[in-house]
Protein backbone atom coordinates (compact mmCIF):
# COMPACT_ATOMS: atom_id res chain seq x y z
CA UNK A 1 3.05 6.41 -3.33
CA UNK A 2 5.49 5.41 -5.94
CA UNK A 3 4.77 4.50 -9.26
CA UNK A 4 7.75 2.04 -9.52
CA UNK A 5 7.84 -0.79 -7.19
CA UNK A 6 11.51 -1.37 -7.45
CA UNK A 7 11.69 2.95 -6.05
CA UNK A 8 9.60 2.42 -3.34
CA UNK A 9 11.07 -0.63 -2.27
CA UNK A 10 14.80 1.34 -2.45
CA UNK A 11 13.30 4.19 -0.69
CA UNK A 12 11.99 1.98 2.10
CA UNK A 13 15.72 0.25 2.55
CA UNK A 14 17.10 3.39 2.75
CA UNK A 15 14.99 4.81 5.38
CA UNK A 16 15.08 1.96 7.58
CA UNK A 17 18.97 1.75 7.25
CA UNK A 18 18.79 5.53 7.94
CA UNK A 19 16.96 5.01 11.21
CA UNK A 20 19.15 2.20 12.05
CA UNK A 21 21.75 4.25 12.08
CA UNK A 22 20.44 7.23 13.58
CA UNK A 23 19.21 5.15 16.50
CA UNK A 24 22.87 3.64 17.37
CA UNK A 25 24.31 6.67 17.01
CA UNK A 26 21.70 8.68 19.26
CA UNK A 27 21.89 5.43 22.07
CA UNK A 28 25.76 5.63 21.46
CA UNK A 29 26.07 9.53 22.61
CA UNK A 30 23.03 9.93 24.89
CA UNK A 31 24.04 6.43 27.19
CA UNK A 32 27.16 8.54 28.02
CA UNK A 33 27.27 9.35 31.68
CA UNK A 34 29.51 11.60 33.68
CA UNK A 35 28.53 11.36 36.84
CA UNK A 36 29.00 8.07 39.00
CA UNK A 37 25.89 6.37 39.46
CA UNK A 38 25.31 5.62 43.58
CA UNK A 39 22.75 3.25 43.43
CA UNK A 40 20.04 0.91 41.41
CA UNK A 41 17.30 3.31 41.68
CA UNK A 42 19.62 6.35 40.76
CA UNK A 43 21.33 3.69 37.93
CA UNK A 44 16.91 2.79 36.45
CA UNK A 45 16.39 6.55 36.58
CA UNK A 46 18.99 7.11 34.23
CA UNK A 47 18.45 4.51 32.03
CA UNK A 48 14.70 5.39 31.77
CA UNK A 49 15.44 8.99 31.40
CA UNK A 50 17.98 8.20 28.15
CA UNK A 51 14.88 5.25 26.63
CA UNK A 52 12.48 8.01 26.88
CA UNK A 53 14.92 10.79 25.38
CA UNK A 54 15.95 7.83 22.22
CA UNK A 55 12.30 7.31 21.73
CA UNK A 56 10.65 11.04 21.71
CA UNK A 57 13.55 11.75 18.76
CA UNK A 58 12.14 8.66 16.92
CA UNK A 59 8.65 9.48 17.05
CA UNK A 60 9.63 13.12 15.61
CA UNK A 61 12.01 11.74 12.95
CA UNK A 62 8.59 9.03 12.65
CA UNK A 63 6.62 12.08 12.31
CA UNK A 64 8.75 13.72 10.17
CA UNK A 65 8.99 11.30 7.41
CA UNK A 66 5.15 10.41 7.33
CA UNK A 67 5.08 14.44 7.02
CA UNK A 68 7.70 14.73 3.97
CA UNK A 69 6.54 11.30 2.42
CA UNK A 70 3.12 13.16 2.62
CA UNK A 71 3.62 16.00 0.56
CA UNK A 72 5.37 14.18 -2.14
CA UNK A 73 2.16 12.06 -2.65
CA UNK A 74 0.32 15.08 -3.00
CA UNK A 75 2.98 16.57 -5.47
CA UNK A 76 2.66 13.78 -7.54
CA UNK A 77 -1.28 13.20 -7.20
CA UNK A 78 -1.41 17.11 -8.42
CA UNK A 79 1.07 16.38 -11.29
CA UNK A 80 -1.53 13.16 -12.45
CA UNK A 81 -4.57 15.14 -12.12
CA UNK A 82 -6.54 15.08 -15.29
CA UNK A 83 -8.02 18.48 -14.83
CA UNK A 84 -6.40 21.27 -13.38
CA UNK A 85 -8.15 22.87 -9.96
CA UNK A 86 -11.19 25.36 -10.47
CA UNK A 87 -11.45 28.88 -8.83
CA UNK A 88 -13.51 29.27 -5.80
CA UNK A 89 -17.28 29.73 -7.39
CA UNK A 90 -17.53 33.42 -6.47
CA UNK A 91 -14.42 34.23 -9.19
CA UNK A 92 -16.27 32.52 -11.92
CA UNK A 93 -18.19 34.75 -14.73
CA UNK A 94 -21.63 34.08 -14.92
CA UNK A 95 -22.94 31.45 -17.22
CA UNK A 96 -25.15 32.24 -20.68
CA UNK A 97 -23.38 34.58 -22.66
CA UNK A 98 -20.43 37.73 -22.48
CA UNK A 99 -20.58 39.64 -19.18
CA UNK A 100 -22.12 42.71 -19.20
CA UNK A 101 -20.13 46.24 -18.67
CA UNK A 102 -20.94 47.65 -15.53
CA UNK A 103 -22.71 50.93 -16.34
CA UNK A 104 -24.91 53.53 -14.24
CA UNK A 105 -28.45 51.34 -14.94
CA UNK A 106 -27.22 47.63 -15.46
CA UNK A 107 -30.00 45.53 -17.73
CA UNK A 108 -32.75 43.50 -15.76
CA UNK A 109 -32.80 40.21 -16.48
């Protein structure tokens, strides 16, 4: 995706420090309870609950970055295109010579 090894390989510390830090800080606030817990199935509940809460926000922050990283490929695969995109084929002028002027009795060809 990048065309420097040493980029991508920055870019790939960063986001893995990134969701490092994003997951502590997530586990750190959501494990918070303020209720007393009464027993071990209330207690496994809980703790599932808060897992499953952690993990949906890192498949969307997953999802997220595959979406971002995404676009910027196809950014820079646009930018390194050779040729620039044709028109649809109904926009372009027909081929053999100038286009005629639309007049009351156009030519037969």
């Amino acid at each position: 995706m990048f065309a420097d090894s040493r980029l991508a390989e920055a870019v790939n510390s960063l986001l893995v420090v990134g969701f490092y830090l994003l997951n502590l800080g997530y586990v750190t606030v959501a494990m918070k309870e303020s209720d007393p817990v009464g027993d071990t199935s209330q207690a496994l509940e809980q703790l599932s609950m808060k897992v499953g809460l952690v993990l949906l926000v890192l498949g969307a922050l997953h999802f997220f970055n595959v979406f971002a990283l995404g676009r910027y490929r196809r950014g820079r695969l646009r930018q390194q295109a050779v040729h620039p995109p044709l028109p649809p084929v109904g926009m372009l002028p027909p081929q053999g010579g100038p286009v005629p002027a639309a007049g009351p009795n156009p030519p037969a060809r």
